[in-house]
N, C-alpha and C. Protein backbone atom coordinates (compact mmCIF):
# COMPACT_ATOMS: atom_id res chain seq x y z
N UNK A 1 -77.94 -30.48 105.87
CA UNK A 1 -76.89 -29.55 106.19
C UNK A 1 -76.36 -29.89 107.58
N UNK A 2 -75.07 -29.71 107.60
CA UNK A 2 -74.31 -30.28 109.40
C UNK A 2 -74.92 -28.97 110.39
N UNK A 3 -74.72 -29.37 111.40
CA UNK A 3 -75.47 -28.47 112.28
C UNK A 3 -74.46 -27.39 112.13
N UNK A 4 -72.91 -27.47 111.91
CA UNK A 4 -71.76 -26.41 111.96
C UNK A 4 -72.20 -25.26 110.56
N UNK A 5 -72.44 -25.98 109.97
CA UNK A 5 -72.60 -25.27 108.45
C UNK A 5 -73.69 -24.68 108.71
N UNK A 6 -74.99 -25.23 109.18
CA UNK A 6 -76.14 -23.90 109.73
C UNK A 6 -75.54 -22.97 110.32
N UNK A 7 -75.06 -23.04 111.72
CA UNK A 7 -74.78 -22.02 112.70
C UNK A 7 -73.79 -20.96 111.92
N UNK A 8 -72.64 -21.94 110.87
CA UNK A 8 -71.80 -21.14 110.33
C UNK A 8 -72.36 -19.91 109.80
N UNK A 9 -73.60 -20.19 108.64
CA UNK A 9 -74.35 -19.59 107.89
C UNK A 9 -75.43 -18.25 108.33
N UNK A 10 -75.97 -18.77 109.27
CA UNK A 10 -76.18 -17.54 110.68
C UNK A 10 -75.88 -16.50 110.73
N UNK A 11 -75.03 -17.24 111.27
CA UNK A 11 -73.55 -16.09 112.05
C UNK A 11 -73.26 -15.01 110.98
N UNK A 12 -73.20 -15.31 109.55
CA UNK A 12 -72.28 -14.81 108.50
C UNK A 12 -73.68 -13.73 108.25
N UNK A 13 -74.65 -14.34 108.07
CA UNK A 13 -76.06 -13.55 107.49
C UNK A 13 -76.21 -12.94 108.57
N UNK A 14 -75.88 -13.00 109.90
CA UNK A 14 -76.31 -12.03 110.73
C UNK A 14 -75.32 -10.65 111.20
N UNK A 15 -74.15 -11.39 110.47
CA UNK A 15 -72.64 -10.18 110.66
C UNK A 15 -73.40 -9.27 109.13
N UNK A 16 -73.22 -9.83 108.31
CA UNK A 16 -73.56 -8.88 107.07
C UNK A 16 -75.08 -7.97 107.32
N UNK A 17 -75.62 -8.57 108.08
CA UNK A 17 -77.16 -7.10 108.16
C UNK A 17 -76.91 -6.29 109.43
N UNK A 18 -75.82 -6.45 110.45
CA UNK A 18 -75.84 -6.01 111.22
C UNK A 18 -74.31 -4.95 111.31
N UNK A 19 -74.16 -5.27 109.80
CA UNK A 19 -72.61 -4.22 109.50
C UNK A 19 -71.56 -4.93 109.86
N UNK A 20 -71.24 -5.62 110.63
CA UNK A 20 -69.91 -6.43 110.73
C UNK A 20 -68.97 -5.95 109.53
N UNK A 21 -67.95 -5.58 109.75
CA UNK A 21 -67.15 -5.46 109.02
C UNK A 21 -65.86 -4.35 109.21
N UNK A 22 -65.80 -3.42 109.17
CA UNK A 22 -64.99 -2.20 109.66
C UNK A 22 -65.71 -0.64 109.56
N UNK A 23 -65.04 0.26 109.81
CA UNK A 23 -65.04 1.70 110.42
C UNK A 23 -65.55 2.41 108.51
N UNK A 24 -64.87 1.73 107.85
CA UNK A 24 -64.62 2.20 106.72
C UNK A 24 -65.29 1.79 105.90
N UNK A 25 -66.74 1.93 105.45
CA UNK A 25 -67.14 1.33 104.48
C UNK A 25 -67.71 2.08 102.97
N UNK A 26 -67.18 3.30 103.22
CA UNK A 26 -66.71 4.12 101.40
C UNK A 26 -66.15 3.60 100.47
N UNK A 27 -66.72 3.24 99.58
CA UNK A 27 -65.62 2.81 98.44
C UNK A 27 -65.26 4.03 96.93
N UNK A 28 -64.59 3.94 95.88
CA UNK A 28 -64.78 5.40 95.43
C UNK A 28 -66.17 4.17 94.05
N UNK A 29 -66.56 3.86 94.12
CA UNK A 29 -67.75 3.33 93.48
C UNK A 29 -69.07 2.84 94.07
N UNK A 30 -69.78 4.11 93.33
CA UNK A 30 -71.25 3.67 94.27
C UNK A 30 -72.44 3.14 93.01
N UNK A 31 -72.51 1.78 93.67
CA UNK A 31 -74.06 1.14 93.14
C UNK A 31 -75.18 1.62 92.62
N UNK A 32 -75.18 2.82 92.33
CA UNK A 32 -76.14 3.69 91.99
C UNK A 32 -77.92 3.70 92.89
N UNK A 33 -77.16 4.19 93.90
CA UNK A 33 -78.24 4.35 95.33
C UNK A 33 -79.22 3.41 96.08
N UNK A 34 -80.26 3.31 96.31
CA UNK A 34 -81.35 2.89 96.96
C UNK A 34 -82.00 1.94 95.85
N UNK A 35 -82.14 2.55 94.16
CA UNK A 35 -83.03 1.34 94.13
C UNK A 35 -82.14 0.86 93.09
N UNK A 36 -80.86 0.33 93.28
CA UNK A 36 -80.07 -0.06 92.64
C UNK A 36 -80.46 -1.43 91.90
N UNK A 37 -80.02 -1.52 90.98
CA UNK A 37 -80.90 -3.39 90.86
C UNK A 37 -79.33 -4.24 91.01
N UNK A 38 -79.91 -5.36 90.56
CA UNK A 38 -78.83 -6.23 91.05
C UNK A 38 -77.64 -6.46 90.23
N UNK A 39 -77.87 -6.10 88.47
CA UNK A 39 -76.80 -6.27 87.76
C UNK A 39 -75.96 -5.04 88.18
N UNK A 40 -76.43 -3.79 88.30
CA UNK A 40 -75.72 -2.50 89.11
C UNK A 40 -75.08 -2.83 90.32
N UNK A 41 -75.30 -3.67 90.91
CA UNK A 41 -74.56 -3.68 92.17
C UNK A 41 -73.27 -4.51 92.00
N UNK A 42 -73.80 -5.61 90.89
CA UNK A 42 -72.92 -6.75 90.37
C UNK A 42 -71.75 -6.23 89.81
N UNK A 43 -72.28 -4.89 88.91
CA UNK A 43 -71.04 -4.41 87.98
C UNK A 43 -70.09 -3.58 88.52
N UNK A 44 -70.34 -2.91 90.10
CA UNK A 44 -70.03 -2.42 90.98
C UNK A 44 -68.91 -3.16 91.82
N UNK A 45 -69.53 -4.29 91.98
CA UNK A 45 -68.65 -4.88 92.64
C UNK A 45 -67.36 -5.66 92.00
N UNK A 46 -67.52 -5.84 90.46
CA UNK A 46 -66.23 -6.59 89.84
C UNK A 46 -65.54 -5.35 89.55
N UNK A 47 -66.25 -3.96 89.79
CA UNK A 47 -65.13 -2.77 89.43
C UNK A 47 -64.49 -2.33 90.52
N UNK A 48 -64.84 -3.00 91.76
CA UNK A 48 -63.96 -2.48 93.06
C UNK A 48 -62.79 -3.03 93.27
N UNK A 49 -61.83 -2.77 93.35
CA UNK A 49 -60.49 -3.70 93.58
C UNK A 49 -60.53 -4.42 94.89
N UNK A 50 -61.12 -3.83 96.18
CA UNK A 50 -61.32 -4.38 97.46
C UNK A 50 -61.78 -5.74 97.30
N UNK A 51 -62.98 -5.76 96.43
CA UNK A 51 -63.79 -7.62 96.06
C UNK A 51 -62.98 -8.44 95.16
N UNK A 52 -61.59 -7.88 94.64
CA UNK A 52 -61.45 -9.09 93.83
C UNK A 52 -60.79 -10.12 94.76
N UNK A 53 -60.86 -11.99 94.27
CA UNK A 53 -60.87 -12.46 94.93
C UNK A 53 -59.19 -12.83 95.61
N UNK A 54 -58.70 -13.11 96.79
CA UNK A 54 -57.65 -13.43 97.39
C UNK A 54 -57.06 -14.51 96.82
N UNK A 55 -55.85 -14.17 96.99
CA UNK A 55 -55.05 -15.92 96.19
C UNK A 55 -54.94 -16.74 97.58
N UNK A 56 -56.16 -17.99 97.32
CA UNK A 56 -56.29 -19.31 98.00
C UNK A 56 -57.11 -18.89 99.07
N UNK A 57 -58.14 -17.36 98.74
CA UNK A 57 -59.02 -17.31 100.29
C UNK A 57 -60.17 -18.19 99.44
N UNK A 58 -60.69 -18.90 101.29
CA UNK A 58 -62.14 -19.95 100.25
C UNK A 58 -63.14 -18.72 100.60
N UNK A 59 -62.81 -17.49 101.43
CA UNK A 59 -63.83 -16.73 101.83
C UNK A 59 -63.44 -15.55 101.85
N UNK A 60 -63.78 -13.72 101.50
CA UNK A 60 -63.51 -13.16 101.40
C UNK A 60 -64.55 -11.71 101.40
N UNK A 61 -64.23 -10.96 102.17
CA UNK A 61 -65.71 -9.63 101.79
C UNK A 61 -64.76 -8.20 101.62
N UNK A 62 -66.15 -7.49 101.48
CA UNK A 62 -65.54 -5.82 100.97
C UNK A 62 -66.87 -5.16 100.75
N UNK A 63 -66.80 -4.08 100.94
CA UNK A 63 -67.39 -3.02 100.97
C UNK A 63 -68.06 -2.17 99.06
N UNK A 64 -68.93 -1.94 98.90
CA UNK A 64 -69.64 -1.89 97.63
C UNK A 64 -70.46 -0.65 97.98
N UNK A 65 -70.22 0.57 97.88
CA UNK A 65 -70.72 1.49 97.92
C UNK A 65 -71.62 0.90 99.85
N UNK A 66 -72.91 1.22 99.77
CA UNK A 66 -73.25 1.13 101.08
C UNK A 66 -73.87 -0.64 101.59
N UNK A 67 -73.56 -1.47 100.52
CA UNK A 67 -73.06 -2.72 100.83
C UNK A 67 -72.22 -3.33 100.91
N UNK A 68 -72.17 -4.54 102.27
CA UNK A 68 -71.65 -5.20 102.56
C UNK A 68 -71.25 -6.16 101.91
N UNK A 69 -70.42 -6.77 101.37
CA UNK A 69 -70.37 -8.17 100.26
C UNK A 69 -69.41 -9.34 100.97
N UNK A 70 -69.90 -10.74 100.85
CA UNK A 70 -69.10 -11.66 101.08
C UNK A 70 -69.25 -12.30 99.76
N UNK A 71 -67.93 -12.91 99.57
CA UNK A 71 -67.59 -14.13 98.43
C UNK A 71 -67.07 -15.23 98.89
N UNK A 72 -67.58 -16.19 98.97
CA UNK A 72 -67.47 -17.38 98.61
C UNK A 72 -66.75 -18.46 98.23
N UNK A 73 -65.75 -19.21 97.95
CA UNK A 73 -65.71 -19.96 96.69
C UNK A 73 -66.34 -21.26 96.90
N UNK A 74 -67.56 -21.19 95.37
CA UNK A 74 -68.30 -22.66 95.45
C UNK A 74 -67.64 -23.71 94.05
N UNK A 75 -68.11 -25.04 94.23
CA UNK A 75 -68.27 -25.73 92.73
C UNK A 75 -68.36 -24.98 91.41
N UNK A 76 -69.03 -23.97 91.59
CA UNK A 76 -69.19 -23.66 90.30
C UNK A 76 -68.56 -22.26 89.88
N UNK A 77 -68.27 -21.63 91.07
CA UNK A 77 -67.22 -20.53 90.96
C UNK A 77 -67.56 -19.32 92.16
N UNK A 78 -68.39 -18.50 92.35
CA UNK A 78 -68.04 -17.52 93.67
C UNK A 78 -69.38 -16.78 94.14
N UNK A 79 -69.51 -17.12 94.96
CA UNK A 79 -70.97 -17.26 95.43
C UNK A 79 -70.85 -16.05 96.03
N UNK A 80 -71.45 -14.89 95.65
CA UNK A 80 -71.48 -13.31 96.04
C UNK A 80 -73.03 -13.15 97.13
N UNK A 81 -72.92 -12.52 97.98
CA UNK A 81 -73.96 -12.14 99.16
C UNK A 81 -73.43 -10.91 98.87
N UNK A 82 -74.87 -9.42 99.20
CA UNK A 82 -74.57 -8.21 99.30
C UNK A 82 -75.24 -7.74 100.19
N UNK A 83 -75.35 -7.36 101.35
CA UNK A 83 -76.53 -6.76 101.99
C UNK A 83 -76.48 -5.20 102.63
N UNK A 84 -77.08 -4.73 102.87
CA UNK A 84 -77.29 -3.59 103.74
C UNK A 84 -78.76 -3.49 104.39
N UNK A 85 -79.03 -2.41 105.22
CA UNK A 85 -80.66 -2.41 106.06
C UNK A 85 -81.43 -2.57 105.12
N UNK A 86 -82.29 -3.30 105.34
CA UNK A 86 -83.65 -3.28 104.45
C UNK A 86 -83.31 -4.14 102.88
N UNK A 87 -82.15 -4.29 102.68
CA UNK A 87 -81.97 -5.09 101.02
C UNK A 87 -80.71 -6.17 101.13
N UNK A 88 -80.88 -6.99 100.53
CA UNK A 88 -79.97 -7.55 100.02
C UNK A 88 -80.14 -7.82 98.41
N UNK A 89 -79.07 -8.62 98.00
CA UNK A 89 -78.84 -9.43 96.59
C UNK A 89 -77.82 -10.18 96.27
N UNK A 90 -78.07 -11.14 95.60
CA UNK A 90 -77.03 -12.44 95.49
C UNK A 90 -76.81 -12.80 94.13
N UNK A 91 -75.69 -13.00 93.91
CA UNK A 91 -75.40 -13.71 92.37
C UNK A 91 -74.20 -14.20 92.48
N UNK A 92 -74.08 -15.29 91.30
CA UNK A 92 -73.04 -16.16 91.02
C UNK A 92 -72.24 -15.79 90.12
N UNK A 93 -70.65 -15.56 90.32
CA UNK A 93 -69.94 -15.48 89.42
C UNK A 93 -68.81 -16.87 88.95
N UNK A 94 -69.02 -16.93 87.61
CA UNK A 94 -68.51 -18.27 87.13
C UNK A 94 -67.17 -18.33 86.78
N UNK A 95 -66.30 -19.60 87.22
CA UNK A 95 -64.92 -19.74 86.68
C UNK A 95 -64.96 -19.41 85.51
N UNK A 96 -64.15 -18.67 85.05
CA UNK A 96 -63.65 -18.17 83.61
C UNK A 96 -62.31 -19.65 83.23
């Protein structure tokens, strides 16, 4: 990995557990609480309009009930990060 792409990667994992993001992080769809699992958070997040993805962003986040989410775009289609205190979860969503 280039040393830029570490530090990049950091930076990004350390904005997402430390809230980075804005004032506003309500959405009207919540993940179904604390011990949410991960397809719940997943199905959460393709029902938020805030996460769908930007025309031509390679990078993009939004707010998921009381997670944070960044997307991605990889090879194989959109590399989702979710975090908040104490949890995260990750999954891949594929070019259709």
């Amino acid at each position: 990995m280039r040393p830029f792409s570490l530090i990049a990667t950091i930076v990004v994992a350390a904005a997402l557990l430390t809230g980075c993001g804005g004032s506003g992080e309500t959405t009207t769809t919540s993940p179904g609480g604390a011990g949410a699992s991960t397809g719940e958070i997943r199905a959460a997040w393709e029902r938020t309009p805030d996460c769908k993805h930007p025309q031509g962003a390679s990078r993009w986040g939004c707010s998921v009930g009381s997670y944070r989410c960044q997307g991605v775009v990889t090879d194989r289609g959109w590399s989702i990060s979710c975090a908040k205190p104490g949890r995260s979860v990750a999954f891949t969503v594929r070019r259709g």
